[in-house]
N, C-alpha and C. Protein backbone atom coordinates (compact mmCIF):
# COMPACT_ATOMS: atom_id res chain seq x y z
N UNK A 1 0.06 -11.08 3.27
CA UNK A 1 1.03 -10.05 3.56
C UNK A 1 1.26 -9.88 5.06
N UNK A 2 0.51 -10.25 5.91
CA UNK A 2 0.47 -10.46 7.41
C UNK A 2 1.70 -11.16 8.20
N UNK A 3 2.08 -12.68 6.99
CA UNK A 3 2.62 -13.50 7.15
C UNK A 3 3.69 -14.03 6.28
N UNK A 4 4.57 -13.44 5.53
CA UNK A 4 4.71 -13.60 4.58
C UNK A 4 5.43 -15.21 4.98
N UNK A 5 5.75 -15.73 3.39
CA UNK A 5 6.63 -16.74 3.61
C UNK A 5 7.83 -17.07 3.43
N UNK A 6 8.74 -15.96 3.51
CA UNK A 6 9.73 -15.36 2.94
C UNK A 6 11.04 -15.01 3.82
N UNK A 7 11.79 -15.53 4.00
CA UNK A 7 13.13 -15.29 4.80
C UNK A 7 13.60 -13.63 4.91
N UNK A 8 14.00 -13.55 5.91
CA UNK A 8 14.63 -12.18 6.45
C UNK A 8 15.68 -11.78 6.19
N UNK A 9 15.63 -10.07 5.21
CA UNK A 9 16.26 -9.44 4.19
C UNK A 9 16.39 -10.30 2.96
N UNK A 10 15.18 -11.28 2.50
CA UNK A 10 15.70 -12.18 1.43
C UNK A 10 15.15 -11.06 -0.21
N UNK A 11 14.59 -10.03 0.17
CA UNK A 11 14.50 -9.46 -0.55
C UNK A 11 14.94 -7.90 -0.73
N UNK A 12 14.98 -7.80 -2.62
CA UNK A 12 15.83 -6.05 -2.62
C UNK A 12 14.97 -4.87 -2.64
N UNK A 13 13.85 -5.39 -3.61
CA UNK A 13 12.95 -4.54 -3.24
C UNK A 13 11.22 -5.06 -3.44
N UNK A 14 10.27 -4.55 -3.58
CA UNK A 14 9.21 -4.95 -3.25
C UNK A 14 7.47 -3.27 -3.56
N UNK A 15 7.35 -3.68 -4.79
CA UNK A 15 6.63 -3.04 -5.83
C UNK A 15 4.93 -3.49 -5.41
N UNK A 16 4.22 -2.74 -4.98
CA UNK A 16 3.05 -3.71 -3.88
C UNK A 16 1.66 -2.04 -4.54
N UNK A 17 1.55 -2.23 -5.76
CA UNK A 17 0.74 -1.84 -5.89
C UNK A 17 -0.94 -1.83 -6.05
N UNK A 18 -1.39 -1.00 -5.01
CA UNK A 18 -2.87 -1.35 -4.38
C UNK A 18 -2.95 -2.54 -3.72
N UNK A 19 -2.22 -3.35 -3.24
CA UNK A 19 -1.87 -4.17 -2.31
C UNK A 19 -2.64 -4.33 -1.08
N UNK A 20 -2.39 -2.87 -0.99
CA UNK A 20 -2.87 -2.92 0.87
C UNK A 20 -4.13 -2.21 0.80
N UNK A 21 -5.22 -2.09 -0.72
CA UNK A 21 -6.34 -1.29 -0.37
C UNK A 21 -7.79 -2.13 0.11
N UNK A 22 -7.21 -3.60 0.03
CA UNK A 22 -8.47 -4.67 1.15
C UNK A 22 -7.86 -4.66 2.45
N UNK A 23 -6.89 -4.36 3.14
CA UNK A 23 -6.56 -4.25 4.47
C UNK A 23 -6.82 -3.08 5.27
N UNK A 24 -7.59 -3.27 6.27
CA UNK A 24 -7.83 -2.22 7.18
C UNK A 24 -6.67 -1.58 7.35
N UNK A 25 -7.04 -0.50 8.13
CA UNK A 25 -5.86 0.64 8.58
C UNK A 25 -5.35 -0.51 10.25
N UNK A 26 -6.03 -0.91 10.99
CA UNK A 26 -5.32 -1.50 11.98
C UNK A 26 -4.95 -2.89 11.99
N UNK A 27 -4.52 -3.00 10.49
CA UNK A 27 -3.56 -4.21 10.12
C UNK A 27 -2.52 -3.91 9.29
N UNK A 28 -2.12 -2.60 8.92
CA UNK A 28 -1.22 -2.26 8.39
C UNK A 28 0.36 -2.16 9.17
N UNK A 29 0.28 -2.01 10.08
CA UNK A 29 1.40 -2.23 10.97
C UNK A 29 1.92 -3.63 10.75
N UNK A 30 1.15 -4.25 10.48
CA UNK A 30 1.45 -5.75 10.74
C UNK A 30 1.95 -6.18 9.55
N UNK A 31 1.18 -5.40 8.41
CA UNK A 31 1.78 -5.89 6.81
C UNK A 31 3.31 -5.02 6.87
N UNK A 32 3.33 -4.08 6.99
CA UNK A 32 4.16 -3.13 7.19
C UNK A 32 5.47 -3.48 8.07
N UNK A 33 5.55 -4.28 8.80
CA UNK A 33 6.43 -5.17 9.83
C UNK A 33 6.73 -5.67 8.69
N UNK A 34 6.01 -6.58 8.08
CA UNK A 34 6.44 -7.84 7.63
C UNK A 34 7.37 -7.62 6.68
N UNK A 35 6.94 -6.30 5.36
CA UNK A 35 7.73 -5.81 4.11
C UNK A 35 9.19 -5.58 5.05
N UNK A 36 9.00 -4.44 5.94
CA UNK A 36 10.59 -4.47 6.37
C UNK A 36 11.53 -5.62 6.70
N UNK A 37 10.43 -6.99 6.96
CA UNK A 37 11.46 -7.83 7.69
C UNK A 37 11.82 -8.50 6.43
N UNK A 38 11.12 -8.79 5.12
CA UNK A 38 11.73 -9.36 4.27
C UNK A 38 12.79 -8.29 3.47
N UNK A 39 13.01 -7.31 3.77
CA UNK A 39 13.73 -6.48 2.99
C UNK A 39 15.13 -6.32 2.88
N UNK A 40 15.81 -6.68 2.14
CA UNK A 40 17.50 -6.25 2.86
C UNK A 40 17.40 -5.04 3.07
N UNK A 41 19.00 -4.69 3.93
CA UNK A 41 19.08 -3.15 4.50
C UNK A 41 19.12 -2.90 2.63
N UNK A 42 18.60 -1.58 2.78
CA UNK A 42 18.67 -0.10 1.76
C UNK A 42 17.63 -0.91 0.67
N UNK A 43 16.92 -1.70 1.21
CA UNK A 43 15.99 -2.54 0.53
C UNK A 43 14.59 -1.50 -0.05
N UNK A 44 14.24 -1.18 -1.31
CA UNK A 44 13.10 -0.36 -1.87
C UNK A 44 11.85 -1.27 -1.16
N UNK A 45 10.71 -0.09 -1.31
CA UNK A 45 9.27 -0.38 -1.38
C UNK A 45 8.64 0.72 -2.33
N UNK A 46 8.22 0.32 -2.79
CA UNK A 46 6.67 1.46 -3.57
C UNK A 46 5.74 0.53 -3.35
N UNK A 47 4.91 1.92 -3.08
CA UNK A 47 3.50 1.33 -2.52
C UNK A 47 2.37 2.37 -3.39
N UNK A 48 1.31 1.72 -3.38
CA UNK A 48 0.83 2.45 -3.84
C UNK A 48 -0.95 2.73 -3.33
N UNK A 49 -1.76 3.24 -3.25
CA UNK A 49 -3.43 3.21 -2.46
C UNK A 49 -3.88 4.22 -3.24
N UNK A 50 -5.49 4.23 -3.31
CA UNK A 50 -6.16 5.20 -3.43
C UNK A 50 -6.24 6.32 -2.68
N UNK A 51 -6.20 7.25 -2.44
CA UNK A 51 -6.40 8.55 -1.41
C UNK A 51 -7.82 8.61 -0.99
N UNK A 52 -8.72 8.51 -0.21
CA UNK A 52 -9.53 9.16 0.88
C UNK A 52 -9.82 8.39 2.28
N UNK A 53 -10.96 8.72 2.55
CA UNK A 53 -11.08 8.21 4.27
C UNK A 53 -12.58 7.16 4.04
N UNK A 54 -12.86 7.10 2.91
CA UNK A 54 -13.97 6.32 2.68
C UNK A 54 -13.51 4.86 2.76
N UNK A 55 -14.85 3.59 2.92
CA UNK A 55 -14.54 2.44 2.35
C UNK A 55 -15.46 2.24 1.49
N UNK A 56 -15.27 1.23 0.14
CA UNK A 56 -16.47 1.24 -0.85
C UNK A 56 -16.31 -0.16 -1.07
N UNK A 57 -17.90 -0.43 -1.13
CA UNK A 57 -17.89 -1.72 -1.26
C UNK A 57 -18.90 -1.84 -2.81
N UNK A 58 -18.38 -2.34 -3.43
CA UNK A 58 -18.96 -2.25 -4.88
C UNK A 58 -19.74 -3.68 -5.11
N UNK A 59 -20.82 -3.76 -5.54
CA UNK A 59 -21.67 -5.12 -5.66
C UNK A 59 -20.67 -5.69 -6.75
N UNK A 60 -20.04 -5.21 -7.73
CA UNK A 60 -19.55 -6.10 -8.84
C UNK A 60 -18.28 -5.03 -9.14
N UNK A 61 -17.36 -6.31 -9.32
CA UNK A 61 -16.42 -5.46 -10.28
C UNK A 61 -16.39 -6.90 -11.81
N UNK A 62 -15.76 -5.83 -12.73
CA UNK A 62 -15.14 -6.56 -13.79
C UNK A 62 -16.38 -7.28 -14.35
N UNK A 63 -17.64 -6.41 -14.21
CA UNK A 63 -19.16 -7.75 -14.63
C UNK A 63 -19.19 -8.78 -13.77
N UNK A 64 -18.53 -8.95 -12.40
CA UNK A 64 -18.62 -10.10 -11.71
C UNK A 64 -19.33 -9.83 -10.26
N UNK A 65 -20.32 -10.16 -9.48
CA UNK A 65 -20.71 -10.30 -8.04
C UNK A 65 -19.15 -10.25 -7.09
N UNK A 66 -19.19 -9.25 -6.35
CA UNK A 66 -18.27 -9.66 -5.29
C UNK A 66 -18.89 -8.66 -3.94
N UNK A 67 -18.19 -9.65 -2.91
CA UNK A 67 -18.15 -8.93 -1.71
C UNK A 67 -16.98 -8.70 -0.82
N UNK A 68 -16.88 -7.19 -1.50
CA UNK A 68 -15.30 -6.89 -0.98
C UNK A 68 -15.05 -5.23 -0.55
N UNK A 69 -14.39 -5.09 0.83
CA UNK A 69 -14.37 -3.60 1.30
C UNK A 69 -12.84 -3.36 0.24
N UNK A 70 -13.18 -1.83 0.16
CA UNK A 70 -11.87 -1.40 -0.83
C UNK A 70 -11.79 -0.05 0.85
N UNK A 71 -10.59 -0.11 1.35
CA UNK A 71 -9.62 1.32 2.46
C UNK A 71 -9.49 2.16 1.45
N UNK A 72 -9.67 3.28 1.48
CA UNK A 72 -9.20 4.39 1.24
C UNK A 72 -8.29 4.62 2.39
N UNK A 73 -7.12 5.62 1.83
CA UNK A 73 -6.37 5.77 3.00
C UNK A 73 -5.44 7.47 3.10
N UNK A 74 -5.41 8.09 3.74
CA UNK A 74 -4.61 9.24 3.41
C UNK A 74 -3.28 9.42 3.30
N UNK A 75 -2.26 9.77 2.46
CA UNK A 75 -0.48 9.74 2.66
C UNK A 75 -0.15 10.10 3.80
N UNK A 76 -0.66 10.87 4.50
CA UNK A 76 0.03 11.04 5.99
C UNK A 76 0.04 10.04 6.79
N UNK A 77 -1.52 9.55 7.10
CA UNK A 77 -1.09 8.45 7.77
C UNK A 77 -0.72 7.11 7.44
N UNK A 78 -0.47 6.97 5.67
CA UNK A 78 0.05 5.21 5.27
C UNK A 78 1.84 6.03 5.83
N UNK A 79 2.11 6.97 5.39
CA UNK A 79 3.39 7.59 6.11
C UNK A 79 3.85 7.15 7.38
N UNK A 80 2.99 7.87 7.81
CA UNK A 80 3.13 7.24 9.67
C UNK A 80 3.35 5.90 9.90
N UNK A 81 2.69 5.52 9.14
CA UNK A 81 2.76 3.61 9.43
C UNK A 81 4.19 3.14 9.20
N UNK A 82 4.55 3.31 7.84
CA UNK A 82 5.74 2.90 7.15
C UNK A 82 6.95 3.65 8.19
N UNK A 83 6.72 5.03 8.48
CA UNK A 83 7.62 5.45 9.26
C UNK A 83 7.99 4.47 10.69
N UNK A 84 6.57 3.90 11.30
CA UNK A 84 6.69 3.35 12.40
C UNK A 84 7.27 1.67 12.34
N UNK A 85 7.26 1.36 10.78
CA UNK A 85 7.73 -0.01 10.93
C UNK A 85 9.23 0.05 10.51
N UNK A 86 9.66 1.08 10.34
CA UNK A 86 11.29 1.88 10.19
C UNK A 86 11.68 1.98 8.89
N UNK A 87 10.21 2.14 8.12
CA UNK A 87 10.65 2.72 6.87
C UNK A 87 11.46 4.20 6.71
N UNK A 88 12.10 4.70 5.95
CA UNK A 88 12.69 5.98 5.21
C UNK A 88 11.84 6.27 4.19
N UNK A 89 11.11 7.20 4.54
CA UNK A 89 10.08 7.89 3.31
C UNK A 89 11.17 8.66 2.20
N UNK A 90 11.21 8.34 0.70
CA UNK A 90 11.67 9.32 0.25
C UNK A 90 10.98 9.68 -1.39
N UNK A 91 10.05 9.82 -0.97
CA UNK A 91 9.26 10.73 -1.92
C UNK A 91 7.59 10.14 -1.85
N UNK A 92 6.81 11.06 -2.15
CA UNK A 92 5.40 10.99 -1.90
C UNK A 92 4.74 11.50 -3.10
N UNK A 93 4.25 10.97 -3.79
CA UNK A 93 3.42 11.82 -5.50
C UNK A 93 1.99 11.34 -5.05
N UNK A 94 1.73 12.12 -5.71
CA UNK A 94 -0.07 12.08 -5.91
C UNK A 94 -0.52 12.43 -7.17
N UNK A 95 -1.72 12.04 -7.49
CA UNK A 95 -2.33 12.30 -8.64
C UNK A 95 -4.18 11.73 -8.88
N UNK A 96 -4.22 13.26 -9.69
CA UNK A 96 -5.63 12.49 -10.34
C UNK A 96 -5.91 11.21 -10.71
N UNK A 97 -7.27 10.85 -11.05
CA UNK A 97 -7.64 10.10 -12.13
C UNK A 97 -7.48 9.95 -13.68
N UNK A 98 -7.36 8.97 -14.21
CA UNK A 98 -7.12 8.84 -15.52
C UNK A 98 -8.97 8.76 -16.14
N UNK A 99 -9.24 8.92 -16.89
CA UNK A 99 -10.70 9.02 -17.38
C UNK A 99 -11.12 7.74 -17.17
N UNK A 100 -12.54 7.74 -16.97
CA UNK A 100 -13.08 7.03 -16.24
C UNK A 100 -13.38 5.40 -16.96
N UNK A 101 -12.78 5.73 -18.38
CA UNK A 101 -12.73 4.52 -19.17
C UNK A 101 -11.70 3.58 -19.02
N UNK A 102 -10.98 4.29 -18.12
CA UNK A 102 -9.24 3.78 -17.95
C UNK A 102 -9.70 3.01 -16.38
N UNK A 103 -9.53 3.72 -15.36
CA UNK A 103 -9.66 3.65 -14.18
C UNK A 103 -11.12 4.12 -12.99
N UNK A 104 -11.28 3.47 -11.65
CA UNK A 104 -12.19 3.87 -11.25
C UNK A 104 -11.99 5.45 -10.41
N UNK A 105 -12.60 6.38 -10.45
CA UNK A 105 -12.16 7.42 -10.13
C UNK A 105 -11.74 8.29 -8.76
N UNK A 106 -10.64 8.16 -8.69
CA UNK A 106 -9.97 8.53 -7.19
C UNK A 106 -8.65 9.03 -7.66
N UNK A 107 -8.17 9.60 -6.32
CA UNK A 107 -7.14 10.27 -6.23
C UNK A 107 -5.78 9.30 -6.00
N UNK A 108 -4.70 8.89 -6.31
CA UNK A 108 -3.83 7.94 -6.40
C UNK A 108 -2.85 8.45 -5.57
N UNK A 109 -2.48 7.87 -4.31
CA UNK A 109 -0.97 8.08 -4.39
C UNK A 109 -0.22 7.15 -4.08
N UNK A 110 1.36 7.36 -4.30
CA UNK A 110 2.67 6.46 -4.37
C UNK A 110 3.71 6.91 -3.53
N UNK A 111 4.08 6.18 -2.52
CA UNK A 111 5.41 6.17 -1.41
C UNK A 111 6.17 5.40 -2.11
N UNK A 112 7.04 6.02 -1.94
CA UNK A 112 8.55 5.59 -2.22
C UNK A 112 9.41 5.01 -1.11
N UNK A 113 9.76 4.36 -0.66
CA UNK A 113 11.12 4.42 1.02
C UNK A 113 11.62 3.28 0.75
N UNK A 114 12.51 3.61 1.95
CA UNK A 114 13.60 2.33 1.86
C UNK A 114 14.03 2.18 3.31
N UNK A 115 14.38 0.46 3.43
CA UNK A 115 14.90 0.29 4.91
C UNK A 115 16.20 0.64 5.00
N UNK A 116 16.70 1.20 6.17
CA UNK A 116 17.85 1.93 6.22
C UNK A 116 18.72 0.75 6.55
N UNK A 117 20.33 1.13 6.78
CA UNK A 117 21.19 -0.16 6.71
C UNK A 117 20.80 -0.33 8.05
């Protein structure tokens, strides 16, 4: 996502859920560049992250060994970001967890925006 390989405005919109929750916070600018540059003007994004300020690194997911940081991140500042790579925020939801048989338990939220013409 740093780099994509993808021609400029070659896309309409771009659905990137939990996407960005293995990327640090001071590489998000950079992913965040990149979505706008593939985007046409009035081009969508939803995005989507876990909500907090933690990172968790879980010995296993799915019954499997891994070694992997999961960002937590707060809506204000994935906001800020998207704002600074010239996104248009237009709408912000949040939400609980689904039971713990469903999902791992955190707070969810979803940006909505779009690149302006």
């Amino acid at each position: 996502m740093m780099a994509l390989d993808l021609g400029d405005a070659s896309l309409a919109g771009i659905v990137a859920f939990y996407a960005i929750v293995n990327i640090a916070e001071n590489l998000l600018p950079t992913v965040f560049g990149e979505m706008w540059r593939v985007l046409k003007p009035k081009g969508r994004l939803l995005l989507s992250f876990h909500i907090g300020d933690e990172i968790v690194r879980p010995d296993e997911l799915l019954g499997r060994p891994i070694s992997m940081d999961f960002f937590f991140s707060q809506p204000a500042a994935i906001r800020r970001h998207l704002q600074a790579a010239g996104f248009t925020i237009e709408d912000v939801v949040e939400r609980g967890p689904y039971a713990p048989e469903v999902e791992y338990q955190s707070r969810r939220a979803y940006i909505f925006a779009a690149k302006a013409e």
